[in-house]
C-alpha atoms as a PDB file:
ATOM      1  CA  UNK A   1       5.783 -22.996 -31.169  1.00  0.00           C
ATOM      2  CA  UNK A   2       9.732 -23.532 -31.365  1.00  0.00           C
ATOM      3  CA  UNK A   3      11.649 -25.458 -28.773  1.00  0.00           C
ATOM      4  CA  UNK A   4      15.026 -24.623 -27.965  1.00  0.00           C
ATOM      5  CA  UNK A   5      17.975 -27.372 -27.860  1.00  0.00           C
ATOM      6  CA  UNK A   6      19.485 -28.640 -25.457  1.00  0.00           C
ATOM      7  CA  UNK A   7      23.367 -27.617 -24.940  1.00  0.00           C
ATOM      8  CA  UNK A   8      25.784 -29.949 -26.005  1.00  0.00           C
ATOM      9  CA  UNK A   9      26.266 -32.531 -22.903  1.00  0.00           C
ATOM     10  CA  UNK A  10      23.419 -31.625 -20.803  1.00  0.00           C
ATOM     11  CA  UNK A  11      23.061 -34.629 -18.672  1.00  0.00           C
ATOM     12  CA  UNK A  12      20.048 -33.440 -16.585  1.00  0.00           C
ATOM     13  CA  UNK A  13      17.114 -35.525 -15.717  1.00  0.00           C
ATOM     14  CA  UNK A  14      13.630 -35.138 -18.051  1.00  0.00           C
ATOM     15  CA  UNK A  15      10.693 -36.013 -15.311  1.00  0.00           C
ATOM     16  CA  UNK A  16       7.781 -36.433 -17.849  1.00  0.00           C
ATOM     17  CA  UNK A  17       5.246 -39.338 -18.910  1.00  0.00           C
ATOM     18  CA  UNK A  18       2.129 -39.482 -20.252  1.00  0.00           C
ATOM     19  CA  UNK A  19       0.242 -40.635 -17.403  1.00  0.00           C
ATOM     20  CA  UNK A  20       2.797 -38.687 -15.154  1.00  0.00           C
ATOM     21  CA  UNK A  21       3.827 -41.803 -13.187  1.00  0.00           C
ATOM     22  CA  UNK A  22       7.397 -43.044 -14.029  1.00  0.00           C
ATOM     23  CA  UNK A  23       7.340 -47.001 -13.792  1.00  0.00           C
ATOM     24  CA  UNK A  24       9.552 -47.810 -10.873  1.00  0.00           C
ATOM     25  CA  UNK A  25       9.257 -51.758 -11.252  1.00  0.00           C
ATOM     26  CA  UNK A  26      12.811 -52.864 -11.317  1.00  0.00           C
ATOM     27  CA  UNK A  27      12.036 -55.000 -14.026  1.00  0.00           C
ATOM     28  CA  UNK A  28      10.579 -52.335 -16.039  1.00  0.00           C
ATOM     29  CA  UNK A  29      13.357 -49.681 -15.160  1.00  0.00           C
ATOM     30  CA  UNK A  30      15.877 -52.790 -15.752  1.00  0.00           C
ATOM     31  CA  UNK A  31      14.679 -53.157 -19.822  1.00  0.00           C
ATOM     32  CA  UNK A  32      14.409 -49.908 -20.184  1.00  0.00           C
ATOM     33  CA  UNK A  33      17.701 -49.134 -18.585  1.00  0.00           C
ATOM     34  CA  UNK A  34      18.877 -51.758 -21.077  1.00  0.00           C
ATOM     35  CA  UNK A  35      17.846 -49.931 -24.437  1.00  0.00           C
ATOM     36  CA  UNK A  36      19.456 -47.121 -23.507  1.00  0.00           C
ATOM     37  CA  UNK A  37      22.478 -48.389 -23.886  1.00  0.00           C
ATOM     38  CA  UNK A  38      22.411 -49.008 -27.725  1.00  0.00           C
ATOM     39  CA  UNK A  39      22.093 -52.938 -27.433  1.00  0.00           C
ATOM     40  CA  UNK A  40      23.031 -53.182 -30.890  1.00  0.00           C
ATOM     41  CA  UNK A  41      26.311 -52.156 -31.580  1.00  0.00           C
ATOM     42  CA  UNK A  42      27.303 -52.669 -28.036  1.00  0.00           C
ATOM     43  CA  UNK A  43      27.021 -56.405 -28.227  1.00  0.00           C
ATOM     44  CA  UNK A  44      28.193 -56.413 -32.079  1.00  0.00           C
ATOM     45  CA  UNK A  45      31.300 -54.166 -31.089  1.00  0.00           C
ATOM     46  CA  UNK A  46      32.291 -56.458 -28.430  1.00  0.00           C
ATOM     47  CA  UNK A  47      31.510 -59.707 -30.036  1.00  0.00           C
ATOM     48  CA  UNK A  48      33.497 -58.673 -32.879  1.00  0.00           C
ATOM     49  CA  UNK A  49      36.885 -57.476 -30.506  1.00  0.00           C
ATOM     50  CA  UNK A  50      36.527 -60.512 -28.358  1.00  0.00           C
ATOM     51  CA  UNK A  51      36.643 -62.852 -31.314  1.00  0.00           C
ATOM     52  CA  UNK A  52      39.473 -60.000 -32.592  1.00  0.00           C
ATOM     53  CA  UNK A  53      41.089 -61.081 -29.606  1.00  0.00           C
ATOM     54  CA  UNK A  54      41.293 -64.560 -30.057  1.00  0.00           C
ATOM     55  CA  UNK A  55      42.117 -64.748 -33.595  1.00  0.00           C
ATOM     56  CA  UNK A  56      45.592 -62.200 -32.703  1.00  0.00           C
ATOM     57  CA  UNK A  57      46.752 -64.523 -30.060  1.00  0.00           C
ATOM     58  CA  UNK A  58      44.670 -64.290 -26.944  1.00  0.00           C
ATOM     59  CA  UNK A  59      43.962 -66.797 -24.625  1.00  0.00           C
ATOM     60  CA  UNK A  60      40.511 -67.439 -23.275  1.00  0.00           C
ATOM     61  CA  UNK A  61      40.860 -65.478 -20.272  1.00  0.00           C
ATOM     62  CA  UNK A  62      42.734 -62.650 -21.723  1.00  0.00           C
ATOM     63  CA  UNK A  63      40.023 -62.348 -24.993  1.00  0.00           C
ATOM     64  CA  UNK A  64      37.349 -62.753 -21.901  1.00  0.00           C
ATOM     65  CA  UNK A  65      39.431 -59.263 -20.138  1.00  0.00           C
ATOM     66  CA  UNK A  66      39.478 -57.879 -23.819  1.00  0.00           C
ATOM     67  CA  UNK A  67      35.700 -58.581 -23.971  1.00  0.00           C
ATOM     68  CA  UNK A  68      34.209 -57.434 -20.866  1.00  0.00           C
ATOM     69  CA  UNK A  69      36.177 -53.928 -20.934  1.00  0.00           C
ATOM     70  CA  UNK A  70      35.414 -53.390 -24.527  1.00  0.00           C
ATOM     71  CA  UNK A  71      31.659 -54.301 -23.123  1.00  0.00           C
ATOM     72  CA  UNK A  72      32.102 -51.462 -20.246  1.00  0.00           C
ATOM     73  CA  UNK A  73      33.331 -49.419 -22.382  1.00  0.00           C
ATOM     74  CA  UNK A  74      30.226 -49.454 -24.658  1.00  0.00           C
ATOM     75  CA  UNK A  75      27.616 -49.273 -22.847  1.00  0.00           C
ATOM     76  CA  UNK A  76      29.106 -46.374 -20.886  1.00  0.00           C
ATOM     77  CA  UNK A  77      28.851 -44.547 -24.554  1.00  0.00           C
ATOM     78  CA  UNK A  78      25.743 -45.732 -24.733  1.00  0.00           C
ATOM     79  CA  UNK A  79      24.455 -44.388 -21.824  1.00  0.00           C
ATOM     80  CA  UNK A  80      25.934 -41.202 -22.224  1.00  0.00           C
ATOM     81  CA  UNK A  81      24.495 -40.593 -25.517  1.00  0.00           C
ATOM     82  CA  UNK A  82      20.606 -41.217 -24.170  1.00  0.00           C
ATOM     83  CA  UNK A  83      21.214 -38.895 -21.280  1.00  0.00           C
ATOM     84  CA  UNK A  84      23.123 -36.205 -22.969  1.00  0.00           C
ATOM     85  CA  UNK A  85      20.500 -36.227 -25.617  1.00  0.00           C
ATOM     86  CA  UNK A  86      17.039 -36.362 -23.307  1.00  0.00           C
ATOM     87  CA  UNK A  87      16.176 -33.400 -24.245  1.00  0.00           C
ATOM     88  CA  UNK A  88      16.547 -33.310 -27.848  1.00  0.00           C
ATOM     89  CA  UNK A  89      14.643 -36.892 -28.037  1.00  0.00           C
ATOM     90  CA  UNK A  90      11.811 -35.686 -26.208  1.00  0.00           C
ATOM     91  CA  UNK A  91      11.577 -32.836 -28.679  1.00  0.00           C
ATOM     92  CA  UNK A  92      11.426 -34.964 -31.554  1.00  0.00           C
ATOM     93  CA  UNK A  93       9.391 -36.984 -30.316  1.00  0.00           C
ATOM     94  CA  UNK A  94      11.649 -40.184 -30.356  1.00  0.00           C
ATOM     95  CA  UNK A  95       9.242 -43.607 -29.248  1.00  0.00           C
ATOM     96  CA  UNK A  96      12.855 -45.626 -29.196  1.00  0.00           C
ATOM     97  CA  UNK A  97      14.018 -44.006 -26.520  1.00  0.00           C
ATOM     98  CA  UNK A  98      12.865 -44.838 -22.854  1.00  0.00           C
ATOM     99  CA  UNK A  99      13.862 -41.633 -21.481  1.00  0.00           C
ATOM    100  CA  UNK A 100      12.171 -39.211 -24.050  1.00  0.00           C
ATOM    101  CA  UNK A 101       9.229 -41.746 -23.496  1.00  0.00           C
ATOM    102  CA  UNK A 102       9.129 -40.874 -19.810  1.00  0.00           C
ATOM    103  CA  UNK A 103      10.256 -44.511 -18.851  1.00  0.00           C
ATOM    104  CA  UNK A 104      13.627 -43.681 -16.826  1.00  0.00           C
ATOM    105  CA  UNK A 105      14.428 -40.201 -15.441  1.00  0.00           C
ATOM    106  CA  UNK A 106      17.878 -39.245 -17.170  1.00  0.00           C
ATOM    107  CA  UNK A 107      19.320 -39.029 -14.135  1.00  0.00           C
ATOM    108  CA  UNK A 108      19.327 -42.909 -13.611  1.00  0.00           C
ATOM    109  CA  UNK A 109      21.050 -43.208 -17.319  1.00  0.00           C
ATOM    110  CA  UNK A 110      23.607 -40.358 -16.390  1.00  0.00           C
ATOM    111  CA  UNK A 111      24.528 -42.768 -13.261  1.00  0.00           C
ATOM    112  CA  UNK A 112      24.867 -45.877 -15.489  1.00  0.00           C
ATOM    113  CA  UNK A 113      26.880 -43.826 -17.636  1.00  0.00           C
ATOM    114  CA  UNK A 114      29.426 -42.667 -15.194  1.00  0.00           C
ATOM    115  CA  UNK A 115      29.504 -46.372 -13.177  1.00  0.00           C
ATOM    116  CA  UNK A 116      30.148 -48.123 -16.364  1.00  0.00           C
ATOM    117  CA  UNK A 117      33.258 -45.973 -17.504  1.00  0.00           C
ATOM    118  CA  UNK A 118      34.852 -46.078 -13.830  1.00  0.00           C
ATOM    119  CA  UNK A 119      34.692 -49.693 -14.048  1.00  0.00           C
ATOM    120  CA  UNK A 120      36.142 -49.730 -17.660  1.00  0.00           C
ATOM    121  CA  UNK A 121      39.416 -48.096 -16.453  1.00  0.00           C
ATOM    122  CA  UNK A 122      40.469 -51.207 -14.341  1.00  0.00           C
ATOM    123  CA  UNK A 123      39.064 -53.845 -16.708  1.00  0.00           C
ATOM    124  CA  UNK A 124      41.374 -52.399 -19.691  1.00  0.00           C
ATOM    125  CA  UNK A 125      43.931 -52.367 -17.081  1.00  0.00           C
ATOM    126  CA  UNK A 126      44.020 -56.071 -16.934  1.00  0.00           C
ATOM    127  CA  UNK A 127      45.403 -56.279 -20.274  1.00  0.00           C
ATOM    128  CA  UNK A 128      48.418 -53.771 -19.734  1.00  0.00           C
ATOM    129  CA  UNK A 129      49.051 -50.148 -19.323  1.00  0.00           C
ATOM    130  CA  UNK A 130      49.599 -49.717 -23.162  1.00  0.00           C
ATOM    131  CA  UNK A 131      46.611 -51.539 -23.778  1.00  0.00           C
ATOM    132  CA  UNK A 132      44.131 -49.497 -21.506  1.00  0.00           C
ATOM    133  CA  UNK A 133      45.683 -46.323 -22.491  1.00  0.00           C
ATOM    134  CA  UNK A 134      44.587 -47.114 -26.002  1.00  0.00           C
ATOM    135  CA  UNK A 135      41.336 -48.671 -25.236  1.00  0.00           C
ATOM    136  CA  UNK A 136      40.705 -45.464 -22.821  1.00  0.00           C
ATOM    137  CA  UNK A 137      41.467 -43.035 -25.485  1.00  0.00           C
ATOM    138  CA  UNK A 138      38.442 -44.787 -27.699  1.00  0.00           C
ATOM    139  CA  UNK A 139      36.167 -44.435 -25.231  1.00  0.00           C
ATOM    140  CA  UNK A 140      36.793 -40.914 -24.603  1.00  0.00           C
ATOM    141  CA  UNK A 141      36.318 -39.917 -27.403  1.00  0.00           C
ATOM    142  CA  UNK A 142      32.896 -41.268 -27.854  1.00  0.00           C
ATOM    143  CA  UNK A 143      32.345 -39.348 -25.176  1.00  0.00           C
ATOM    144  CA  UNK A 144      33.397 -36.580 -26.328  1.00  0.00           C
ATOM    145  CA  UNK A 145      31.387 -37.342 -29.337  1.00  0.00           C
ATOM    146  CA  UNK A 146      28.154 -36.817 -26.833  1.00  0.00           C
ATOM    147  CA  UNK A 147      29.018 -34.041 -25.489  1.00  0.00           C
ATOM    148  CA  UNK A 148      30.488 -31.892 -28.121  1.00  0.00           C
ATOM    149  CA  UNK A 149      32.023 -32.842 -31.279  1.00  0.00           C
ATOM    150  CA  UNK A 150      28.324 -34.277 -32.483  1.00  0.00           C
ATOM    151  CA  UNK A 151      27.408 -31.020 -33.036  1.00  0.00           C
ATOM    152  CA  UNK A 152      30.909 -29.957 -34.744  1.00  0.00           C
ATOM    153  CA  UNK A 153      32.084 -30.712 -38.732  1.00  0.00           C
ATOM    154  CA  UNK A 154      34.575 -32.698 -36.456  1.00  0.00           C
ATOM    155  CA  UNK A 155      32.058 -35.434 -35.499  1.00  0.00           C
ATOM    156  CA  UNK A 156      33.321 -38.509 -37.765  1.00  0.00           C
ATOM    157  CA  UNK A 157      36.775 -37.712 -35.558  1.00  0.00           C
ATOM    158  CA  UNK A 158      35.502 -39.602 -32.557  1.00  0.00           C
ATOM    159  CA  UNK A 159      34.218 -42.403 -34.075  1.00  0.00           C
ATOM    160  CA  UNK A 160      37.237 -42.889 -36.532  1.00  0.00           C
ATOM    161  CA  UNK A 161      39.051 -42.578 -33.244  1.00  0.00           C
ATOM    162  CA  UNK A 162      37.270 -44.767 -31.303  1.00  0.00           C
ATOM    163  CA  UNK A 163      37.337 -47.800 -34.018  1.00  0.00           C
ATOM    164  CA  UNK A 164      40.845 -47.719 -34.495  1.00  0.00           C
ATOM    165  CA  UNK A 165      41.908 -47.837 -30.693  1.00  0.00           C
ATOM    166  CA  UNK A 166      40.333 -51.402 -30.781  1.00  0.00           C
ATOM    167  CA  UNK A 167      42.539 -53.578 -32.658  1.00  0.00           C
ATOM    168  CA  UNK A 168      45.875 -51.326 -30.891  1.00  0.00           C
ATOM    169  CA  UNK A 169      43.880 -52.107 -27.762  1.00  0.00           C
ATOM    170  CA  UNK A 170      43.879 -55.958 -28.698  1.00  0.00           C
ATOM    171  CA  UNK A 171      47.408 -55.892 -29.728  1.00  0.00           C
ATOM    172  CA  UNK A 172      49.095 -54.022 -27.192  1.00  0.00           C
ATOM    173  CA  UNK A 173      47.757 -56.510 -24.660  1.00  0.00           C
ATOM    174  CA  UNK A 174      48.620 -59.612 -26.273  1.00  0.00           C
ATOM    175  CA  UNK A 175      51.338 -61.017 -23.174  1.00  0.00           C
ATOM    176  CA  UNK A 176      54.632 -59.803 -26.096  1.00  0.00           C
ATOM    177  CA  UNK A 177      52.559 -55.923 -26.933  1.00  0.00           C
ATOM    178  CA  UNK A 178      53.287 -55.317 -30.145  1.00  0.00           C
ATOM    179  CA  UNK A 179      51.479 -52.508 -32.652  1.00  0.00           C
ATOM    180  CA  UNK A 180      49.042 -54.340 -35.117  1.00  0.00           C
ATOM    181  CA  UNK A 181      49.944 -53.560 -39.082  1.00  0.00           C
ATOM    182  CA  UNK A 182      48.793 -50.320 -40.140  1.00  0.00           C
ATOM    183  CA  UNK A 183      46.099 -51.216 -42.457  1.00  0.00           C
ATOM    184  CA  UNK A 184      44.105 -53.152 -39.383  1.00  0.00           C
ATOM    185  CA  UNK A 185      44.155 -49.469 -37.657  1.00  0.00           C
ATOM    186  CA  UNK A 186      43.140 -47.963 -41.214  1.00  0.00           C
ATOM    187  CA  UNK A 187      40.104 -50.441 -41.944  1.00  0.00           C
ATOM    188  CA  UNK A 188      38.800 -49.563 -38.194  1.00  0.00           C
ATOM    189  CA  UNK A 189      38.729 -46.358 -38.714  1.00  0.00           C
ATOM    190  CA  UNK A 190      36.687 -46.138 -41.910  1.00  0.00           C
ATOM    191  CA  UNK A 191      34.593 -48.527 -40.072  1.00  0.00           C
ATOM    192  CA  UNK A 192      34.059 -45.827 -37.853  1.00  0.00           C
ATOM    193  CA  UNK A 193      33.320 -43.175 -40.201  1.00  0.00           C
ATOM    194  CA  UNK A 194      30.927 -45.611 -41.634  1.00  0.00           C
ATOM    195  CA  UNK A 195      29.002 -46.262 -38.381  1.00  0.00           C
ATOM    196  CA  UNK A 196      28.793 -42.677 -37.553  1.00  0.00           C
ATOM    197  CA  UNK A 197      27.075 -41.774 -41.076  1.00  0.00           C
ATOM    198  CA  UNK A 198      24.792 -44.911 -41.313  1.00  0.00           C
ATOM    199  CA  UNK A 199      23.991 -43.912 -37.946  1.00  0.00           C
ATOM    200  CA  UNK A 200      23.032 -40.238 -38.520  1.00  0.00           C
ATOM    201  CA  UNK A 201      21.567 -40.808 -41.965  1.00  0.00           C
ATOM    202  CA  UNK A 202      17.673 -42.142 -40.394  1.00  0.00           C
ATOM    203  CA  UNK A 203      17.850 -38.868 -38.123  1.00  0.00           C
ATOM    204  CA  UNK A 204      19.097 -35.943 -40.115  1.00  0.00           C
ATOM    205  CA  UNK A 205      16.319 -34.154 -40.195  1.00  0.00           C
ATOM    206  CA  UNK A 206      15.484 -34.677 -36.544  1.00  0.00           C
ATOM    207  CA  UNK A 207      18.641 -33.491 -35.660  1.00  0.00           C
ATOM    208  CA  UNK A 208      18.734 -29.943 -37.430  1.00  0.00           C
ATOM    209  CA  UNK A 209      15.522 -29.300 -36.369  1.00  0.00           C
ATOM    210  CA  UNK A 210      17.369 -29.306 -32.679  1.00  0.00           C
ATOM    211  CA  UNK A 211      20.103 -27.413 -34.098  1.00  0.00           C
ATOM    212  CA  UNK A 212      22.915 -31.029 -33.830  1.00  0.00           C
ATOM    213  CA  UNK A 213      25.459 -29.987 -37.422  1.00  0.00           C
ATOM    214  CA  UNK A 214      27.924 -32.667 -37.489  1.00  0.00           C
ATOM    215  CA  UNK A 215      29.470 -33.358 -40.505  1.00  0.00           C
ATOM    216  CA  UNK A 216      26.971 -35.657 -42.106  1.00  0.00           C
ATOM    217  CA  UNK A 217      23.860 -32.797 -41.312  1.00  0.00           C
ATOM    218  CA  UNK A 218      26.012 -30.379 -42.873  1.00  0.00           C
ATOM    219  CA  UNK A 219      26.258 -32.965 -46.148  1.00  0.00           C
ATOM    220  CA  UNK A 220      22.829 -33.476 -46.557  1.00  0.00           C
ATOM    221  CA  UNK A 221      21.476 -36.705 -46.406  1.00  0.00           C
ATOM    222  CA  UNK A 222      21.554 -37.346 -50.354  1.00  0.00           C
ATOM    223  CA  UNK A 223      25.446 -37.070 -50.261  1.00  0.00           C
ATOM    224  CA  UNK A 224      25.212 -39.068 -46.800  1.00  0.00           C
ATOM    225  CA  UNK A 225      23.105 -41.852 -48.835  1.00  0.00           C
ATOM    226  CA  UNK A 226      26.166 -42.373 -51.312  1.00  0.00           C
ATOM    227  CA  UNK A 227      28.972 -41.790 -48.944  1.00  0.00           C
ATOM    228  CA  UNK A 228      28.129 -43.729 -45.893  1.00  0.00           C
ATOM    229  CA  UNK A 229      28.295 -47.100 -48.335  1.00  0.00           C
ATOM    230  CA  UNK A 230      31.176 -45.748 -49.796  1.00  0.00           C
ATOM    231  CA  UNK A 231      33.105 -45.932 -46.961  1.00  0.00           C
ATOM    232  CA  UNK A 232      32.023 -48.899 -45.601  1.00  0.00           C
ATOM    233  CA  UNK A 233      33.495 -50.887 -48.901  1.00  0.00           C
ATOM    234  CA  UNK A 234      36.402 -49.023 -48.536  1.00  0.00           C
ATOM    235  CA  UNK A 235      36.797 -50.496 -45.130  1.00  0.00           C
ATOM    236  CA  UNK A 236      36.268 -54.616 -46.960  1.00  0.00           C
ATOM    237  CA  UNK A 237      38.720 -53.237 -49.660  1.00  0.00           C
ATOM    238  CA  UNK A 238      41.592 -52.610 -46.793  1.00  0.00           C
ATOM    239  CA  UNK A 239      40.654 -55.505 -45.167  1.00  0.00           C
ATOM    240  CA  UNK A 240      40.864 -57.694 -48.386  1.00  0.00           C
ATOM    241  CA  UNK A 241      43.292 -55.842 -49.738  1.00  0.00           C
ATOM    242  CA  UNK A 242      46.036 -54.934 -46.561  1.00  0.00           C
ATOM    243  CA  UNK A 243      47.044 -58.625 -46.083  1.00  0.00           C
ATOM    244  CA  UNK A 244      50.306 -59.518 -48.114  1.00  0.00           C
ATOM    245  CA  UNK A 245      49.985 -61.707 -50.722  1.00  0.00           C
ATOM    246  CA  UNK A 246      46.858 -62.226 -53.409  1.00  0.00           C
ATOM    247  CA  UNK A 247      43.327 -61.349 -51.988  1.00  0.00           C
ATOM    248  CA  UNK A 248      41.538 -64.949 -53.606  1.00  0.00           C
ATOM    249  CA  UNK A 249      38.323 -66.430 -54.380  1.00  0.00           C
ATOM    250  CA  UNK A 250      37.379 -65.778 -51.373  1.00  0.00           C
ATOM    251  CA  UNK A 251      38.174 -62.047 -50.445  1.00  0.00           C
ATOM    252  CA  UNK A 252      36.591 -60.961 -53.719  1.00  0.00           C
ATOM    253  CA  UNK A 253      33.210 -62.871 -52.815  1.00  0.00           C
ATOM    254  CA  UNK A 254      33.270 -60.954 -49.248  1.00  0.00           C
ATOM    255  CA  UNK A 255      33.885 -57.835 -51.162  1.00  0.00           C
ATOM    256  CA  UNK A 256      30.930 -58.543 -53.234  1.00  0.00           C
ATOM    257  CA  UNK A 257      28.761 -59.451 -50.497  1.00  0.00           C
ATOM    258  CA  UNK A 258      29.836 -56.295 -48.261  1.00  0.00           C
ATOM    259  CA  UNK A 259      28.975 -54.285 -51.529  1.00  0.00           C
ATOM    260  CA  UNK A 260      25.436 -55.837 -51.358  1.00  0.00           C
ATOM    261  CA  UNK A 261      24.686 -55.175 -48.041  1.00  0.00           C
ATOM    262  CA  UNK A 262      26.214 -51.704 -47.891  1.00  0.00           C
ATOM    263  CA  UNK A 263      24.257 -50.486 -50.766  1.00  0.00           C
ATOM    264  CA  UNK A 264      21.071 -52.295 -50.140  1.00  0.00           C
ATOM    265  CA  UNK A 265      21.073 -51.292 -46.502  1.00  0.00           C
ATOM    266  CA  UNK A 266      21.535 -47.400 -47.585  1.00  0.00           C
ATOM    267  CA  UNK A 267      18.484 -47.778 -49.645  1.00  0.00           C
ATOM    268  CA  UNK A 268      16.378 -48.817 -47.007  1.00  0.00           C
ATOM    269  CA  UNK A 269      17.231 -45.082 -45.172  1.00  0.00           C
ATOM    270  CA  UNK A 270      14.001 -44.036 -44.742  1.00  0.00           C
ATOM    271  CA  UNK A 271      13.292 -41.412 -42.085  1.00  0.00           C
ATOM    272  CA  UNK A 272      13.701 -43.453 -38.553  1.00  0.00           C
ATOM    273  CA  UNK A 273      14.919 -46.498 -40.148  1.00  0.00           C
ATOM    274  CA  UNK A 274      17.519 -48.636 -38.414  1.00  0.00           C
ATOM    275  CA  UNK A 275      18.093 -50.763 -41.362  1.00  0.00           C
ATOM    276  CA  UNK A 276      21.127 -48.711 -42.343  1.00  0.00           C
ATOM    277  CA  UNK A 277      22.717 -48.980 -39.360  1.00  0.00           C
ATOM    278  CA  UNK A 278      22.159 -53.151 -38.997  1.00  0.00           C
ATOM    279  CA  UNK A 279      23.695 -53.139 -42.740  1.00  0.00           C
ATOM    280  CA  UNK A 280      26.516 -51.823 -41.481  1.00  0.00           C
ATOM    281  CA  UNK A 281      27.155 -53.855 -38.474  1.00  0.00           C
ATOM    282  CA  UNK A 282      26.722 -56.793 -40.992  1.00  0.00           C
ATOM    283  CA  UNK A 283      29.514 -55.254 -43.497  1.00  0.00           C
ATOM    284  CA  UNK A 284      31.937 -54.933 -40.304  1.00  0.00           C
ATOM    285  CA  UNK A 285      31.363 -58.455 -39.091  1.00  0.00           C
ATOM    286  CA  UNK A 286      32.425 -59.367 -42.934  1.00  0.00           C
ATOM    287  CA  UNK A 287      35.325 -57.300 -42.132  1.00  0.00           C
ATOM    288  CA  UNK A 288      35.934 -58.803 -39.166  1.00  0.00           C
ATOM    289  CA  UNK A 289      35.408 -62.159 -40.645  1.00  0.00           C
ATOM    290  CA  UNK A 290      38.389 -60.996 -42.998  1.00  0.00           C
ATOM    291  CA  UNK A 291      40.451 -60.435 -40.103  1.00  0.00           C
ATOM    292  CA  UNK A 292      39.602 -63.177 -38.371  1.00  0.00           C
ATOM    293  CA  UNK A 293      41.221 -65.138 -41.301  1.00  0.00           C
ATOM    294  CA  UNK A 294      44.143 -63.470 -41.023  1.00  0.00           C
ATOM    295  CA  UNK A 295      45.402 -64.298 -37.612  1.00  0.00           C
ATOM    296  CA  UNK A 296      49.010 -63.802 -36.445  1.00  0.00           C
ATOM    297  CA  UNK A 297      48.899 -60.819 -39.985  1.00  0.00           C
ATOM    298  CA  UNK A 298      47.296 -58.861 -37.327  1.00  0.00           C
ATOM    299  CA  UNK A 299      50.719 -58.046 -35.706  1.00  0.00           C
END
């Protein structure tokens, strides 16, 4: 028996368990509610701009406005991404996700969804017009991601997208806006491209079984395997390399370490692995830790 999949950016609910009771605790709903939203990245994203924040300039309250819309801004993606996909995860069979496991109606997540991006809009207001018109942009477009472009050759776009609009978005609401260098806005971008394929590469298989060809399903996930590290390092080598004046000691050592991590993370790719993904967020936080060193270069 085949099973259809869903259409790009259905967002209705899935009413299934397998005792046919949903668990309406609100503690139960609460921590399931809560792994919807990609907990991962979410928190490593936002850690990583907040710090971003101070290291350009911020002060404590304005990294804090940085951090809690870049937060909103998340797990609205996140939340988008479970519901839009409740379909397809219940057809594969997906035990990570509380909605294909009958935990939360997708309903519920569609609401979270949509109540955390109207409350990003007026958090990335409080760093500037500039500023939330930049941050807004990145979060469209991982929405747009869900909906669409996921199942496009397009679907590194939103994600290259979306990491680039964070340092602009840190920048342009620094109190004197001001465009960071171009090789910041370069280095998140790759990052991006590197997220999306780490991300992908546990779940190709799943994924053209429900008919999802992004760009990385269309590769294969041999060519996936070599390129997703690829661009990661490519990311470190901006990062160590984009900053005037000799890279040192110590940019070659992260370089080294990122190279580590990046390919022994890729190796680890089994089907349904995560460990991939977590290599990645550890190469960007050495990236980060890179610009983190490099302060007022930012700008």
């Amino acid at each position: 028996m085949t099973s259809s999949p869903s259409p790009p950016g259905y967002l209705a609910p899935v009413s299934h368990h397998p005792s046919g009771v949903v668990p309406r605790t609100p503690p139960r709903r609460l921590a399931a509610l809560l792994r919807c939203c990609h907990p991962e990245p979410a928190l490593a994203v936002t850690v990583f701009v907040t710090a971003l924040a101070v290291a350009a300039g911020h002060r404590v309250a304005g990294a804090a406005e940085v951090g809690t819309a870049v937060l909103a801004g998340q797990l609205s993606v996140g939340w988008c991404n479970d519901a839009a996909d409740a379909r397809r995860d219940t057809v594969c069979g997906r035990t990570d996700k509380p909605v294909a496991e009958g935990r939360l109606p997708a309903r519920t997540v569609a609401v979270a969804a949509w109540t955390a991006l109207v409350l990003c809009v007026p958090l990335s207001l409080l760093s500037g017009p500039g500023a939330a018109a930049a941050h807004l942009t990145g979060v469209a477009a991982g929405w747009g991601y869900n909906m669409r472009l996921k199942h496009t050759p397009l679907s590194p776009l939103p994600y290259a997208v979306g990491f680039a609009s964070l340092p602009v978005f840190v920048t342009l609401g620094l109190p004197r806006p001001v465009w960071p260098v171009w090789w910041v806005v370069a280095a998140g971008a790759l990052l991006g491209v590197g997220a999306h394929l780490v991300n992908v590469l546990p779940d190709i298989e799943d994924d053209l079984a429900t008919g999802v060809r992004g760009l990385p399903q269309r590769l294969g996930r041999t060519a996936c395997r070599w390129l997703a590290p690829s661009v990661m390092l490519a990311a470190v080598g901006v990062v160590v390399a984009g900053p005037p004046g000799p890279a040192g000691a110590g940019g070659l050592c992260l370089a080294v370490a990122a190279g580590a991590v990046a390919v022994a993370g890729t190796a680890a790719a089994g089907r349904g692995s995560r460990w991939p993904f977590r290599a990645a967020m550890v190469v960007a936080g050495l990236a980060v830790v890179r610009l983190l060193g490099s302060g007022a270069e930012l700008v």
